[in-house]
Protein backbone atom coordinates (compact mmCIF):
# COMPACT_ATOMS: atom_id res chain seq x y z
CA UNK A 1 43.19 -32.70 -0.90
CA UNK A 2 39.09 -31.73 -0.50
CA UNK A 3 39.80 -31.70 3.35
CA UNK A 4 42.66 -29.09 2.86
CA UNK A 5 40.27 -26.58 0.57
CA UNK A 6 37.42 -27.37 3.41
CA UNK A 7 39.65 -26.09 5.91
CA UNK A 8 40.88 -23.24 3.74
CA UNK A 9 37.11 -22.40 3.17
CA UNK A 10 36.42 -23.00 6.53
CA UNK A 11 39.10 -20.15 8.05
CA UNK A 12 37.93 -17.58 5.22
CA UNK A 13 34.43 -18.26 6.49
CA UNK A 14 35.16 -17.51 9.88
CA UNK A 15 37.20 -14.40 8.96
CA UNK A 16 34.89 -12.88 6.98
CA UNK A 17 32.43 -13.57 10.00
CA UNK A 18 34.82 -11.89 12.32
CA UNK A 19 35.20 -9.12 10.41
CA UNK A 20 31.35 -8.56 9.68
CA UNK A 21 30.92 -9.09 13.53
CA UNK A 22 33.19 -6.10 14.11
CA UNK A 23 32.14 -3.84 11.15
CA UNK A 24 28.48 -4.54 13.20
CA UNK A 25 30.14 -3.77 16.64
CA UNK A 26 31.85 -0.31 15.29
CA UNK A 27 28.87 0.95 13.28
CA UNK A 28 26.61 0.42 16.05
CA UNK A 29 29.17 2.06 18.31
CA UNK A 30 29.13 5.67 15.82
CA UNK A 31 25.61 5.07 16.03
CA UNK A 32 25.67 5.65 19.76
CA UNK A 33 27.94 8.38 19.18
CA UNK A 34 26.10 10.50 16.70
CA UNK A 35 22.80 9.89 19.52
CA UNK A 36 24.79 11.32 22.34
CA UNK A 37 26.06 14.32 19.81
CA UNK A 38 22.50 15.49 18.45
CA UNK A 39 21.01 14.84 21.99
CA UNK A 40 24.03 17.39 23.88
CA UNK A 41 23.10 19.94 20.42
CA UNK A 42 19.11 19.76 21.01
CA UNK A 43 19.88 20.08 25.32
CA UNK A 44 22.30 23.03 24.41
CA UNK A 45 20.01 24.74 22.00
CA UNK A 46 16.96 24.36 24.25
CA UNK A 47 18.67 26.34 27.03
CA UNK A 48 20.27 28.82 24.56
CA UNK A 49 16.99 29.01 22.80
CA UNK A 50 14.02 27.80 24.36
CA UNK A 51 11.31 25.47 22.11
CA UNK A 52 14.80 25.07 19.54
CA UNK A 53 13.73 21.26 19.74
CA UNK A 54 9.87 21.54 18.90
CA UNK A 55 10.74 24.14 16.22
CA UNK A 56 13.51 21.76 14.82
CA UNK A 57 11.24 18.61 14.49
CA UNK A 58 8.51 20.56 12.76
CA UNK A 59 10.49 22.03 10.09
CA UNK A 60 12.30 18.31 9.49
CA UNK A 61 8.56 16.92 9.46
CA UNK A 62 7.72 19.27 6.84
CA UNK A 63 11.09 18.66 5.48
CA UNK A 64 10.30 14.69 4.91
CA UNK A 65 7.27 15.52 4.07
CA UNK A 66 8.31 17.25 1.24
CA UNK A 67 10.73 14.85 0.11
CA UNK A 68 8.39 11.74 0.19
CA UNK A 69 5.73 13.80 -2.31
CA UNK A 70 8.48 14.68 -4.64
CA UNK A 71 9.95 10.98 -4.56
CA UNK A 72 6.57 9.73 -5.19
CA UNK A 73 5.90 12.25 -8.39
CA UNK A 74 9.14 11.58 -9.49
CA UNK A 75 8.77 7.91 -9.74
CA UNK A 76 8.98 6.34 -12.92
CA UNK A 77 5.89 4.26 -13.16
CA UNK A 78 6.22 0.61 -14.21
CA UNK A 79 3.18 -1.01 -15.78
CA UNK A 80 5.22 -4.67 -14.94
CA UNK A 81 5.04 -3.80 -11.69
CA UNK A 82 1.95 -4.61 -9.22
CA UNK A 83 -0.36 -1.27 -7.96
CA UNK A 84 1.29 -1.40 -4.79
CA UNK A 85 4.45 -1.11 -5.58
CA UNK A 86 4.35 1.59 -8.76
């Protein structure tokens, strides 16, 4: 009887496995896909428009930039919490 629910436990084990293993595989896969897409957009742009690139990754460093300082003033602030992570 325990040996029969091992085995059951056993086979959803490795299922589960197999299906995180391919969930991995295919999100690492559209990874690689959405790379090749915004690198063939930035190559385009750059010979449509030269310095489209450089111009691009300024504004989205600004951009973050932005974003991180209005995170961080936005943050409720925990007195539980240590300094470093308030």
């Amino acid at each position: 009887m325990i040996q029969e629910e091992n085995r059951q436990t056993t086979k959803k084990r490795s299922a589960i496995l197999e299906q995180l293993k391919t969930l991995k595989r295919e999100d690492e896969t559209l990874y690689n896909i959405l790379a090749v897409d915004v690198w063939a957009l930035a190559k385009t742009m750059d010979e449509f428009q030269p310095g489209f690139w450089a111009a691009f990754m300024k504004n989205r460093e600004k951009a973050l930039k932005r974003f991180i300082a209005e995170v961080i003033k936005n943050k409720p602030t925990d007195p539980k919490r240590p300094p470093f992570l308030r």
